[in-house]
PDB file of N, CA and C in Angstrom:
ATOM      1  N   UNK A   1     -14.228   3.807  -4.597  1.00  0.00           N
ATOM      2  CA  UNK A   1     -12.971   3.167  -4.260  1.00  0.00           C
ATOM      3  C   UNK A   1     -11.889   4.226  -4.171  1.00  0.00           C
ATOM      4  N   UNK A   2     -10.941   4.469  -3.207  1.00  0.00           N
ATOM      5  CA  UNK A   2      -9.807   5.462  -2.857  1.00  0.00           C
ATOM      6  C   UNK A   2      -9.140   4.720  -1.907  1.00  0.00           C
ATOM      7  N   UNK A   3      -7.869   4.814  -2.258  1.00  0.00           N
ATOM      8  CA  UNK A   3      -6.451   4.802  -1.088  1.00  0.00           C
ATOM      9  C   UNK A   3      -5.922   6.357  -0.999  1.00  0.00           C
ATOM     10  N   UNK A   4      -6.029   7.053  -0.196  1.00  0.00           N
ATOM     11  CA  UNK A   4      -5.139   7.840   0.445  1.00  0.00           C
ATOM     12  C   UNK A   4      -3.954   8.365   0.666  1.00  0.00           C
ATOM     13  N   UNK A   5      -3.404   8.975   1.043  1.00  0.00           N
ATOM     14  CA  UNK A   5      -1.711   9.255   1.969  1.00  0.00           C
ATOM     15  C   UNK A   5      -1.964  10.252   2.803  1.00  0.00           C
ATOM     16  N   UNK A   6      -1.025  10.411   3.342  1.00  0.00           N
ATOM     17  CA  UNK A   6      -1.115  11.616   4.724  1.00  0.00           C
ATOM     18  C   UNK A   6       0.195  12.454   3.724  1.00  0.00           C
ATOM     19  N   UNK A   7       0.392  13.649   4.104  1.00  0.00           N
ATOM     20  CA  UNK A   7       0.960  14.529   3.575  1.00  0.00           C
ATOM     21  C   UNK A   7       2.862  14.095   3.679  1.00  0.00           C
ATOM     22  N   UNK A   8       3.043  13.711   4.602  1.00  0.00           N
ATOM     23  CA  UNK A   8       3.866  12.641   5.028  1.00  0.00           C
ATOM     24  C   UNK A   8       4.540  11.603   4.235  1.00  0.00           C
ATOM     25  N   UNK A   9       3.431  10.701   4.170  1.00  0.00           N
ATOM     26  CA  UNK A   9       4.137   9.564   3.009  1.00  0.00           C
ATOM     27  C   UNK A   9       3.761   9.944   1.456  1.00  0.00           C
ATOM     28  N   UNK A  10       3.465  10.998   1.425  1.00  0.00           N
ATOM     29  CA  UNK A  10       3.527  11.446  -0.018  1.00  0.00           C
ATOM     30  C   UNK A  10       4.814  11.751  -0.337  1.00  0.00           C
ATOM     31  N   UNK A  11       5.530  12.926   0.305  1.00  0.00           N
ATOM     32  CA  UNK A  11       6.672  13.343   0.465  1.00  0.00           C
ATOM     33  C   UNK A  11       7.473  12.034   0.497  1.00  0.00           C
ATOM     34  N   UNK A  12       7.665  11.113   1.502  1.00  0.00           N
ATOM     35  CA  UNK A  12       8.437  10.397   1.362  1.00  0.00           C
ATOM     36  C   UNK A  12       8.616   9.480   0.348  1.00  0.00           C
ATOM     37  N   UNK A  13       7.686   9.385  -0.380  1.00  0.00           N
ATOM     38  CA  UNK A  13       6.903   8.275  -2.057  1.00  0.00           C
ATOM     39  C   UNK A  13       8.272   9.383  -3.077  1.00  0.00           C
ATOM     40  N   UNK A  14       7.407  11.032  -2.763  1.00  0.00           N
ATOM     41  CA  UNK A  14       8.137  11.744  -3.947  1.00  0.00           C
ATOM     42  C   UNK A  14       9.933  11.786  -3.698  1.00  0.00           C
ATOM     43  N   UNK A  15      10.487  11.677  -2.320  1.00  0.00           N
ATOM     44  CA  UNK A  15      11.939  11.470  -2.488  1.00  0.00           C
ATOM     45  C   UNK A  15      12.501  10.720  -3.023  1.00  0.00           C
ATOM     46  N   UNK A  16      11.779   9.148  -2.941  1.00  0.00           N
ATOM     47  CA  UNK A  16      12.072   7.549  -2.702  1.00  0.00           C
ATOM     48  C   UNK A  16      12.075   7.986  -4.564  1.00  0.00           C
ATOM     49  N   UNK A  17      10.913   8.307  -5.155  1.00  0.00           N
ATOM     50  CA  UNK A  17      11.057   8.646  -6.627  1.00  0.00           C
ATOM     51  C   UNK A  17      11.666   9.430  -7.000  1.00  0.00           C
ATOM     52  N   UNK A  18      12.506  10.180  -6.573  1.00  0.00           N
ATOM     53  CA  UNK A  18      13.417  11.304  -7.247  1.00  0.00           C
ATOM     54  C   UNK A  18      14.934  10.773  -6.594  1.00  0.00           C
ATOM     55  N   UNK A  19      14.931   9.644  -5.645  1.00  0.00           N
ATOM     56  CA  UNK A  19      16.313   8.805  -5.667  1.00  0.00           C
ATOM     57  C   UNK A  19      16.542   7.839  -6.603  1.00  0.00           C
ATOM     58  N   UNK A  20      15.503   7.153  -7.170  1.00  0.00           N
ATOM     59  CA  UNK A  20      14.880   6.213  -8.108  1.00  0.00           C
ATOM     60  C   UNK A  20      15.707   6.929  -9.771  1.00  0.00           C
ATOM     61  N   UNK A  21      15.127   7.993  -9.628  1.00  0.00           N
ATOM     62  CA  UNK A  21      15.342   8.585 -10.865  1.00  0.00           C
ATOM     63  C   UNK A  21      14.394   8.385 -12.139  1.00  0.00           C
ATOM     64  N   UNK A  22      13.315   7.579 -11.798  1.00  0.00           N
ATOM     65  CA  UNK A  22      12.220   7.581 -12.451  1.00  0.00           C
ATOM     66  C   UNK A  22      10.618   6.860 -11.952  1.00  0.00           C
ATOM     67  N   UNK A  23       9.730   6.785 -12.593  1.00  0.00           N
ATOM     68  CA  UNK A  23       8.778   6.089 -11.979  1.00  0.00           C
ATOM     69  C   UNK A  23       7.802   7.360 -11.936  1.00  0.00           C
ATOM     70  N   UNK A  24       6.554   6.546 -11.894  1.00  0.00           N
ATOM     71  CA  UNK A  24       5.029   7.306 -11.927  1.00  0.00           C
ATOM     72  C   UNK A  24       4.915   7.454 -10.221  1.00  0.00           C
ATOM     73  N   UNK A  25       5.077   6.846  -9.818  1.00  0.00           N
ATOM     74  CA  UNK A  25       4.553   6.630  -8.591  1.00  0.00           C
ATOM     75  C   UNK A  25       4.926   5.596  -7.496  1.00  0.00           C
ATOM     76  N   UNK A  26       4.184   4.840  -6.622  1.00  0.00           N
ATOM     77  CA  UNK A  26       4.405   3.924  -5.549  1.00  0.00           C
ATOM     78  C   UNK A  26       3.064   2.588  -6.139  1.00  0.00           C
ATOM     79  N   UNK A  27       3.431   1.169  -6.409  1.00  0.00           N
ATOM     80  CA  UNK A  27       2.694   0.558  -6.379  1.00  0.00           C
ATOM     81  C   UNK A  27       2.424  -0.420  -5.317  1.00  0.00           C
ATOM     82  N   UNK A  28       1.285  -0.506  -5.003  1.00  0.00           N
ATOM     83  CA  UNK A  28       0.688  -1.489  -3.810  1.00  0.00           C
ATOM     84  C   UNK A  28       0.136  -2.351  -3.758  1.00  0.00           C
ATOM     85  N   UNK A  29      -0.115  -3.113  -2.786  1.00  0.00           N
ATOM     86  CA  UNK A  29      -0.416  -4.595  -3.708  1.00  0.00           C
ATOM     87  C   UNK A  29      -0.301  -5.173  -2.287  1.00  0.00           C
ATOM     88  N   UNK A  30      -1.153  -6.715  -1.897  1.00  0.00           N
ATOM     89  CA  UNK A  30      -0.840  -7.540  -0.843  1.00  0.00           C
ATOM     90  C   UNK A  30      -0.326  -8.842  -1.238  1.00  0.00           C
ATOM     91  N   UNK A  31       0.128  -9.621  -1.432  1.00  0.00           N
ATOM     92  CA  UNK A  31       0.574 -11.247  -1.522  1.00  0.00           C
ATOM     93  C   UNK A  31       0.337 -11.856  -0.291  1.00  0.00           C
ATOM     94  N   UNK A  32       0.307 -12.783   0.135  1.00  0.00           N
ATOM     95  CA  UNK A  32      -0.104 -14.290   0.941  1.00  0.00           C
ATOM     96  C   UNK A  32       1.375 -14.731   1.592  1.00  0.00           C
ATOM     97  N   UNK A  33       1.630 -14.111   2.720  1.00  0.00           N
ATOM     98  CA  UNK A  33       2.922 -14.782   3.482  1.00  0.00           C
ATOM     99  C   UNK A  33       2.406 -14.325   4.902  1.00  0.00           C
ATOM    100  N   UNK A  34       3.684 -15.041   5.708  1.00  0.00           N
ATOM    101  CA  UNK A  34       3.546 -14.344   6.847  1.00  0.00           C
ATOM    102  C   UNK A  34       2.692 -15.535   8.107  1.00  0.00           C
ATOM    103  N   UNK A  35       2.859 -15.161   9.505  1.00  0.00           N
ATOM    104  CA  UNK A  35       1.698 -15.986  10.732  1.00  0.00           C
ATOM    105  C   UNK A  35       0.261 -15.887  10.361  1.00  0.00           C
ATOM    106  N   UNK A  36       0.071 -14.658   9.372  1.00  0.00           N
ATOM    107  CA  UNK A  36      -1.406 -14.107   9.866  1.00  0.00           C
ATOM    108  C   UNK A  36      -2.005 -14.535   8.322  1.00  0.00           C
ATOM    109  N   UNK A  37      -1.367 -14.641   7.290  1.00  0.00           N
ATOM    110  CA  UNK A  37      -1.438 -14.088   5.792  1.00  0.00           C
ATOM    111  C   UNK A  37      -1.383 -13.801   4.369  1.00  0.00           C
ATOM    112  N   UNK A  38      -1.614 -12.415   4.957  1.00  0.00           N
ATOM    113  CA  UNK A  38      -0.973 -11.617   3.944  1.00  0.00           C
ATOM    114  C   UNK A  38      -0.075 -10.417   4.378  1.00  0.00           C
ATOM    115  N   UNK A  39       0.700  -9.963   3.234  1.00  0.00           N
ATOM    116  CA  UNK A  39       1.736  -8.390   3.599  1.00  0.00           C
ATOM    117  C   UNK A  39       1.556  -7.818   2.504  1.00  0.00           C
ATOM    118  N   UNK A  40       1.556  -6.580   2.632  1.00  0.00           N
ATOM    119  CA  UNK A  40       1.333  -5.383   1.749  1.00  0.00           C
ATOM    120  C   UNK A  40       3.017  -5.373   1.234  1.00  0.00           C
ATOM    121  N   UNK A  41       2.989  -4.913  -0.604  1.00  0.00           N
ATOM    122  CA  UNK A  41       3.800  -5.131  -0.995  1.00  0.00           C
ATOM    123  C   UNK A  41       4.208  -3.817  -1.655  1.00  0.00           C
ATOM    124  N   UNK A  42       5.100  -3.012  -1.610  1.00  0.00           N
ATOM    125  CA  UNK A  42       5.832  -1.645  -1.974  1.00  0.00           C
ATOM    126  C   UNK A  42       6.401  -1.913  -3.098  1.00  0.00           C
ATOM    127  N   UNK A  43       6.219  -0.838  -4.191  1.00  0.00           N
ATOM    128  CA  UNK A  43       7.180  -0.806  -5.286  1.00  0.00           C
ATOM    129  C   UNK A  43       7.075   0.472  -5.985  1.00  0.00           C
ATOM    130  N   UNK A  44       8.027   0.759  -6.933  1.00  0.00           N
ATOM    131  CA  UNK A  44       8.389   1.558  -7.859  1.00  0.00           C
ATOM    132  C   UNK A  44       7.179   1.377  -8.929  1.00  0.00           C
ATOM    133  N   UNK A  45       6.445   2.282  -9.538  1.00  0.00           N
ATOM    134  CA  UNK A  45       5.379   1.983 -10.644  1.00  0.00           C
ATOM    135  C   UNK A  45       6.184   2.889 -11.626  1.00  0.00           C
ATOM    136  N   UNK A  46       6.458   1.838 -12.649  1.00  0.00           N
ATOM    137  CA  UNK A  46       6.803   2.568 -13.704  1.00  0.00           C
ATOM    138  C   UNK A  46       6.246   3.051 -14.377  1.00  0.00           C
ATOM    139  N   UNK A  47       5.020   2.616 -14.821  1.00  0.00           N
ATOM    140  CA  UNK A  47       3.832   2.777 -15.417  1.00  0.00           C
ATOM    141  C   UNK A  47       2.399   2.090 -14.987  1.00  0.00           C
ATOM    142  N   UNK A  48       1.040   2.648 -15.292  1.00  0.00           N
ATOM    143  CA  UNK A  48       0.196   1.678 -15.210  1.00  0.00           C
ATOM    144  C   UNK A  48      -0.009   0.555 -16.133  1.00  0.00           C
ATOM    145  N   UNK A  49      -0.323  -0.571 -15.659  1.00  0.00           N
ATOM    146  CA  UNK A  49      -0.569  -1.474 -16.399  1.00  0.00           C
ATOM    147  C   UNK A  49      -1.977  -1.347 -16.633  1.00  0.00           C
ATOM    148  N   UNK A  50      -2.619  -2.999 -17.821  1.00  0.00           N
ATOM    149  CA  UNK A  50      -3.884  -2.826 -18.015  1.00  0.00           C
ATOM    150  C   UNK A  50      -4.480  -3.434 -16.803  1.00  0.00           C
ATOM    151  N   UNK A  51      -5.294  -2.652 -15.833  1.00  0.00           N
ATOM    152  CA  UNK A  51      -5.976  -3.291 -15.250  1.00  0.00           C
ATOM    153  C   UNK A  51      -5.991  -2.635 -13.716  1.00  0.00           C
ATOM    154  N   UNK A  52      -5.014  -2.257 -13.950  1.00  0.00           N
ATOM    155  CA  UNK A  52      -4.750  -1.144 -12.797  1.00  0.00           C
ATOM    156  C   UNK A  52      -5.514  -0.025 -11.959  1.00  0.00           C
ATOM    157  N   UNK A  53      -5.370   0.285 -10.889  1.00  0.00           N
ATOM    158  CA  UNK A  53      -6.378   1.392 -10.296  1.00  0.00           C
ATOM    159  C   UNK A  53      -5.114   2.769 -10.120  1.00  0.00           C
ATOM    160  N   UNK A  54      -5.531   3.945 -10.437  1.00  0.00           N
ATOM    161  CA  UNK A  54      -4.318   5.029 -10.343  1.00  0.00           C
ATOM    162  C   UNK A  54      -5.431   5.660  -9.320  1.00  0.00           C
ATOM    163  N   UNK A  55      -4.467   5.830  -8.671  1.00  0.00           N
ATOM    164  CA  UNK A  55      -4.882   7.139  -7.223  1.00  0.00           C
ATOM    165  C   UNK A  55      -3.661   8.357  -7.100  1.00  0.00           C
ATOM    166  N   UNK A  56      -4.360   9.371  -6.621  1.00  0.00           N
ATOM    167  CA  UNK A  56      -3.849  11.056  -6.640  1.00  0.00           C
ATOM    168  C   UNK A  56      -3.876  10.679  -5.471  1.00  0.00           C
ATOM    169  N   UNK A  57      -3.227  11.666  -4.240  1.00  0.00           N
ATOM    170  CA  UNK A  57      -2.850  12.302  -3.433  1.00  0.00           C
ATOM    171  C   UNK A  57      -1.959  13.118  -2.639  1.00  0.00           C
ATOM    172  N   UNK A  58      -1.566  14.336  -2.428  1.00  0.00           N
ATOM    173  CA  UNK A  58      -0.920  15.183  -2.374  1.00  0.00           C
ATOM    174  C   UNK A  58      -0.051  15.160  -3.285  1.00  0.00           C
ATOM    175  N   UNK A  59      -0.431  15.041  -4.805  1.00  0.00           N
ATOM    176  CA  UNK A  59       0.094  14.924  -6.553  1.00  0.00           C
ATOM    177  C   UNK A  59       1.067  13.787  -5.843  1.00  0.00           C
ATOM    178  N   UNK A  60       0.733  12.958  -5.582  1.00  0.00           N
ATOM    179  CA  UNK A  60       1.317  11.287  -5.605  1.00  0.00           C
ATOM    180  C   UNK A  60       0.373  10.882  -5.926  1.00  0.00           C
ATOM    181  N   UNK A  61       1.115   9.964  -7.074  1.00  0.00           N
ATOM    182  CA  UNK A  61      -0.007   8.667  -7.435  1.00  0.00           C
ATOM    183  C   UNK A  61       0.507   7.135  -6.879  1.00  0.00           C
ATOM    184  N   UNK A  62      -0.221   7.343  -6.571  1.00  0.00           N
ATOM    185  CA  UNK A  62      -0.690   5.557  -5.906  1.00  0.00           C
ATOM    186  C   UNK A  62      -1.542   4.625  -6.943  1.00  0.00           C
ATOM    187  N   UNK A  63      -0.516   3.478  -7.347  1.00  0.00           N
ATOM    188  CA  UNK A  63      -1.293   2.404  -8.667  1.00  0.00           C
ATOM    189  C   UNK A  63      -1.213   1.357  -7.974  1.00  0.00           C
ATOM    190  N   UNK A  64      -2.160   0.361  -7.871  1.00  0.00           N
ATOM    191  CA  UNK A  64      -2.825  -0.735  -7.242  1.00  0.00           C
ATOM    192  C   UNK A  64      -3.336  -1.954  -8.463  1.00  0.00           C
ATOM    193  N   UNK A  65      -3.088  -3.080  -7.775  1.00  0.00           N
ATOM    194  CA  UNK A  65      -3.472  -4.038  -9.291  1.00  0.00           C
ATOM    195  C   UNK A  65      -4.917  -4.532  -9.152  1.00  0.00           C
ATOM    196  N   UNK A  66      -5.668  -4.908  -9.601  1.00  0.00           N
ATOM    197  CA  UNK A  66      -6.942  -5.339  -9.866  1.00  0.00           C
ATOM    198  C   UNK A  66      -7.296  -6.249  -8.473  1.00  0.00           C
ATOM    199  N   UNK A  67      -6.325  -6.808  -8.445  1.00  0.00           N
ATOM    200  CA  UNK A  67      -6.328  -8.377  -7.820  1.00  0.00           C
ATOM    201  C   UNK A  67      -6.800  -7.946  -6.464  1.00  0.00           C
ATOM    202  N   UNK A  68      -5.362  -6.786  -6.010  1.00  0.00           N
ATOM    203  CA  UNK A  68      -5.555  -6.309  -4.774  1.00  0.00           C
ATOM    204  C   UNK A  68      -6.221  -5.579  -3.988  1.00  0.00           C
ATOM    205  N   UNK A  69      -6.514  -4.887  -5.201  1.00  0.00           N
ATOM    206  CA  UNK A  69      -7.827  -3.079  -4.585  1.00  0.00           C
ATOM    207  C   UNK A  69      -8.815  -4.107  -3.622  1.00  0.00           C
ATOM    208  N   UNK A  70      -9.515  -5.024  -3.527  1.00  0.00           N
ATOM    209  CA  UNK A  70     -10.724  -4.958  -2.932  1.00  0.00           C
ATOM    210  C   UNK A  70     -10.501  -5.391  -1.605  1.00  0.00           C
ATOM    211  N   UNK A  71      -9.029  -5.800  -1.446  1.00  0.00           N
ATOM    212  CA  UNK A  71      -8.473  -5.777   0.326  1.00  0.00           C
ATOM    213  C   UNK A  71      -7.861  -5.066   0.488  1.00  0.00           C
ATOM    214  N   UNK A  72      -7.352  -3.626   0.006  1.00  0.00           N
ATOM    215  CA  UNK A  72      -7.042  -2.502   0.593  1.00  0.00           C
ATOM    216  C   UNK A  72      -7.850  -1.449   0.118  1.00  0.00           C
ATOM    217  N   UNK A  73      -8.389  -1.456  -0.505  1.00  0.00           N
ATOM    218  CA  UNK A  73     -10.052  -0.263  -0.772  1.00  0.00           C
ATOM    219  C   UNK A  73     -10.149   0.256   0.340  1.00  0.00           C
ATOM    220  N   UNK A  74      -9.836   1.916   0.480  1.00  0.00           N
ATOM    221  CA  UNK A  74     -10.024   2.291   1.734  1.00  0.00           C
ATOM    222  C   UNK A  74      -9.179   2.940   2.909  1.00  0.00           C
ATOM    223  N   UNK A  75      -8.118   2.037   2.281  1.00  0.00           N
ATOM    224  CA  UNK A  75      -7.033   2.428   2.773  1.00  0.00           C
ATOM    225  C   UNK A  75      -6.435   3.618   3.149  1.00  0.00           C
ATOM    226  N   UNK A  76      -5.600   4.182   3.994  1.00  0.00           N
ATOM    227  CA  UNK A  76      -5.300   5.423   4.341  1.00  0.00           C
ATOM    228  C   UNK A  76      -3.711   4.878   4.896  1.00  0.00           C
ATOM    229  N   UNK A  77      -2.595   5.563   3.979  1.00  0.00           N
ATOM    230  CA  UNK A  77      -1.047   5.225   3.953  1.00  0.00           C
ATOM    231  C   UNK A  77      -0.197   6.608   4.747  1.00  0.00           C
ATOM    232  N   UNK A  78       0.195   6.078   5.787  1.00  0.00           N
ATOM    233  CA  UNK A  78       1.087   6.917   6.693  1.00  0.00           C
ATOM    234  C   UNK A  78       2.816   6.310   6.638  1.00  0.00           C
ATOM    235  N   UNK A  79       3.261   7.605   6.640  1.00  0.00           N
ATOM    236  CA  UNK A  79       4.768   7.037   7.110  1.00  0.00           C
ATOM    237  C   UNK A  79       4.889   8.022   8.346  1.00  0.00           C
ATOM    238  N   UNK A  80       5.785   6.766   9.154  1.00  0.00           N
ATOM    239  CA  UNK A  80       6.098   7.253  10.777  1.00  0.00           C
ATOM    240  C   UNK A  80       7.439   6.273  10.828  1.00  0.00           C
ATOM    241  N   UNK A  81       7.974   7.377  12.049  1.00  0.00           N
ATOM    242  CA  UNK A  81       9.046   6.871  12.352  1.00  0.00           C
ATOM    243  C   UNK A  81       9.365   6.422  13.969  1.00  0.00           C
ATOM    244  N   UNK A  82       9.201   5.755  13.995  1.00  0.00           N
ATOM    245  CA  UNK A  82       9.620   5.206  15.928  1.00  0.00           C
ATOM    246  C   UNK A  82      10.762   4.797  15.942  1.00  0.00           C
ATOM    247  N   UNK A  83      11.235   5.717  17.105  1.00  0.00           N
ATOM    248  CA  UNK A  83      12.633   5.616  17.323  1.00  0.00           C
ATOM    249  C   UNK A  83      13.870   6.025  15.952  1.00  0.00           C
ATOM    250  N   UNK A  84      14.461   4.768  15.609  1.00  0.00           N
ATOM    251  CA  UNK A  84      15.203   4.661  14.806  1.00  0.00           C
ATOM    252  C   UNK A  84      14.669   3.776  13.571  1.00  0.00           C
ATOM    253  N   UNK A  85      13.620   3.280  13.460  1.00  0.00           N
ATOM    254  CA  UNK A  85      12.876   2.498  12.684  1.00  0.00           C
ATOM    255  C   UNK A  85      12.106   3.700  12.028  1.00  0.00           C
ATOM    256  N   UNK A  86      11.890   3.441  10.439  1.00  0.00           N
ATOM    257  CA  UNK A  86      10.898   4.070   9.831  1.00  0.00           C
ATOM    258  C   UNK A  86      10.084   3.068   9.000  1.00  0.00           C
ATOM    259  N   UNK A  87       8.741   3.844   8.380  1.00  0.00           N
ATOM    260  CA  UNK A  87       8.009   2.650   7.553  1.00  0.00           C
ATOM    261  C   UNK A  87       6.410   3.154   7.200  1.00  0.00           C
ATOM    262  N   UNK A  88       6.808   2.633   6.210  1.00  0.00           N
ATOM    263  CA  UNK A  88       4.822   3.034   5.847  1.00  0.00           C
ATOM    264  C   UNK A  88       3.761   2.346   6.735  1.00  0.00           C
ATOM    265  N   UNK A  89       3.317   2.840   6.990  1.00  0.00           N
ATOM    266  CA  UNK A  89       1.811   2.345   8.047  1.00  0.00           C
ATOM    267  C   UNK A  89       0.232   2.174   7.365  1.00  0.00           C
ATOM    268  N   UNK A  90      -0.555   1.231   7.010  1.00  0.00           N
ATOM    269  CA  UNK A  90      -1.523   1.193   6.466  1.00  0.00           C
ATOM    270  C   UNK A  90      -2.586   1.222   7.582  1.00  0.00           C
ATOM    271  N   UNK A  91      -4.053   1.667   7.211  1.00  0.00           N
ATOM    272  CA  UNK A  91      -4.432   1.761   8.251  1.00  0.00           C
ATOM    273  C   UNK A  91      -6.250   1.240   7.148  1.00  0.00           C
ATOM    274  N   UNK A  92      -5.963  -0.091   7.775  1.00  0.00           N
ATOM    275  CA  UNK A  92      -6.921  -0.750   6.370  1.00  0.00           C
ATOM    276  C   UNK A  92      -8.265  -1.203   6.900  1.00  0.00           C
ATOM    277  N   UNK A  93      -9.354  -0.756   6.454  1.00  0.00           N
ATOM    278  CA  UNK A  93     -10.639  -1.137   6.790  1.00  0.00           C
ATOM    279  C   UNK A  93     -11.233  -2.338   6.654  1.00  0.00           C
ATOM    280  N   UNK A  94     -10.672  -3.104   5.846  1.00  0.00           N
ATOM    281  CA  UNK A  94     -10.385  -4.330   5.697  1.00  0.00           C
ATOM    282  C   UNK A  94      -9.646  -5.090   6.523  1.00  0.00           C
ATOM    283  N   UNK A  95      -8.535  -4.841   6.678  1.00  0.00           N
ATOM    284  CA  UNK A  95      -7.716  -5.405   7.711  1.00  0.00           C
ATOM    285  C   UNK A  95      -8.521  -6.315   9.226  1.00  0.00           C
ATOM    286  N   UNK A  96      -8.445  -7.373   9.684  1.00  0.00           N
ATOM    287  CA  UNK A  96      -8.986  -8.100  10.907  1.00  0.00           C
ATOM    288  C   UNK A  96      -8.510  -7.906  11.876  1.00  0.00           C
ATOM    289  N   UNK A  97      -7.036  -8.474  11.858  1.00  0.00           N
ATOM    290  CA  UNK A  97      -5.965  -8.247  12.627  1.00  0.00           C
ATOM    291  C   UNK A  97      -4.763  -8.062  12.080  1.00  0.00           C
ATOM    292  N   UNK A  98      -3.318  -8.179  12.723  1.00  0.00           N
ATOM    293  CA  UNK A  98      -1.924  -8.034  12.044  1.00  0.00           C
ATOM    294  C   UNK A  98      -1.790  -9.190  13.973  1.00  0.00           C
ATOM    295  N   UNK A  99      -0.338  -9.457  12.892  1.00  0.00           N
ATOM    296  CA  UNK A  99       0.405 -10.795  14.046  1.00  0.00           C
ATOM    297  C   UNK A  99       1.198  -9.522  14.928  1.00  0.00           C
ATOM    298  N   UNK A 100       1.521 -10.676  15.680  1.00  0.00           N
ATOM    299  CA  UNK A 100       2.471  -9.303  17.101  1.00  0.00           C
ATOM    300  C   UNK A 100       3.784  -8.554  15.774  1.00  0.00           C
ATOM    301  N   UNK A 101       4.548  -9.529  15.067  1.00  0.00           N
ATOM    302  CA  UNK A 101       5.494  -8.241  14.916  1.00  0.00           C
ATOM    303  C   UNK A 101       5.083  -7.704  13.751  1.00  0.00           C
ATOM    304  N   UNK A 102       3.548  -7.265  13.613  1.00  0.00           N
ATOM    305  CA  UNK A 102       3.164  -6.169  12.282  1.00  0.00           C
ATOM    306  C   UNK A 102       3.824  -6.303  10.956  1.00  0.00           C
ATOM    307  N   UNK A 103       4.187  -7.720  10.849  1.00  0.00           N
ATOM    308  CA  UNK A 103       4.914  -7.841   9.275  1.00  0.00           C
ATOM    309  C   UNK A 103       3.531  -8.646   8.447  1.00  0.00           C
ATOM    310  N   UNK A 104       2.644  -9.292   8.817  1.00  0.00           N
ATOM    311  CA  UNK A 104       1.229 -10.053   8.172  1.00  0.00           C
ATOM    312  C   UNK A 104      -0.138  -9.443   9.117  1.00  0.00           C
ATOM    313  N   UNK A 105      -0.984  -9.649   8.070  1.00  0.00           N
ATOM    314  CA  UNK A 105      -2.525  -9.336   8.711  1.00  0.00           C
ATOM    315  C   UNK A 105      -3.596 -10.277   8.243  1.00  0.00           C
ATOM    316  N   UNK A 106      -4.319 -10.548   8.608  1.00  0.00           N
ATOM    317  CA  UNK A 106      -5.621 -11.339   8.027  1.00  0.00           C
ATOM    318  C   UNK A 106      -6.780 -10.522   7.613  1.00  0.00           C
ATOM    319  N   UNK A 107      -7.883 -10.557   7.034  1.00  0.00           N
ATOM    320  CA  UNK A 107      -8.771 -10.019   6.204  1.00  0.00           C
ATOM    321  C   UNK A 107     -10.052 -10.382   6.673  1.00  0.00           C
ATOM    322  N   UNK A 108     -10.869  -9.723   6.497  1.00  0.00           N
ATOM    323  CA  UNK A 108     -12.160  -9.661   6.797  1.00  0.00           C
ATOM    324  C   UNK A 108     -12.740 -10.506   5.829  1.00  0.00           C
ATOM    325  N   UNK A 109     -14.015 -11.096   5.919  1.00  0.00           N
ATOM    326  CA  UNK A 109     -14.174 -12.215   4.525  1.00  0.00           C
ATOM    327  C   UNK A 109     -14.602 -10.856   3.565  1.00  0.00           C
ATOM    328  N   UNK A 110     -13.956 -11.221   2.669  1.00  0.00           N
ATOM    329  CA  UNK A 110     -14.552  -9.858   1.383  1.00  0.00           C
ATOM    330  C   UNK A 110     -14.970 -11.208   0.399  1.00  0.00           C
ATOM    331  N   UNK A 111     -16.274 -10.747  -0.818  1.00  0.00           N
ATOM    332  CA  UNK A 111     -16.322 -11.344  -1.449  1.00  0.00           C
ATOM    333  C   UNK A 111     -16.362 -11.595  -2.576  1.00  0.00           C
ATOM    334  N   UNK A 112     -15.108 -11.805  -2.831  1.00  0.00           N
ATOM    335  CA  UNK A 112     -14.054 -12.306  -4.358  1.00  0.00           C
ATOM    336  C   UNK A 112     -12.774 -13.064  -3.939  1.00  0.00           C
ATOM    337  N   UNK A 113     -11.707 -13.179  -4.606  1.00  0.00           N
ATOM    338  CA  UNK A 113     -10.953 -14.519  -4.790  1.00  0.00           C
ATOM    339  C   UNK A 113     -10.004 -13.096  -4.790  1.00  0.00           C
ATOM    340  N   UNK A 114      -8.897 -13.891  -3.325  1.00  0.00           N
ATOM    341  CA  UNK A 114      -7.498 -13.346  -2.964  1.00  0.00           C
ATOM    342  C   UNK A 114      -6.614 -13.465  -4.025  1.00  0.00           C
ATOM    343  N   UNK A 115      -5.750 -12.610  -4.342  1.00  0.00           N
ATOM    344  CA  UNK A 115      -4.702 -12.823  -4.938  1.00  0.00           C
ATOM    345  C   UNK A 115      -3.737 -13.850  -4.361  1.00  0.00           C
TER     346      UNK A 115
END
């Protein structure tokens, strides 16, 4: 099991945490909204909790909750910027589809119970 970053959204994780002024890392996570879904959910990790998955990359850690790892397992996290828009980009092996405006995606049948 591994999630990723590109050299890219590491950097941008370590600014976002040194504007923050504290925090371990970036936590990730999907919830149930959206045309298609689900949406991947961004946050500040203050710490790991019990139950948690911690991931390294380019000395960013990436913490993930139990619930969620087994629909983003795999994962590989880009930040890009088009145009005047910026944003993290997941690029999920799991993933089926995403709706036209890329805010929800649907899931491949995996087998265990969605968060």
């Amino acid at each position: 099991m591994a999630i990723t970053l590109t050299e890219k959204a590491a950097k941008k994780i370590q600014s976002q945490l040194a504007k923050n002024g504290s925090g371990i890392g970036l936590r990730l996570g999907i919830k149930k909204v959206g045309c298609n879904g689900f949406a991947y959910t961004f946050d500040y990790a203050a710490e790991a909790l019990a139950g948690d998955q911690v991931f390294e990359s380019h000395n960013t850690t990436l913490v993930v909750d139990a619930a969620s790892l087994p629909f983003i397992d795999g994962s590989h996290l880009d930040f890009v910027k088009e145009g005047l828009n910026e944003s993290f980009k997941f690029d999920n092996p799991n993933a089926e589809g995403e709706c036209g405006c890329g805010e929800s995606f649907n899931l491949k049948k995996i087998s265990t119970t969605t968060p």
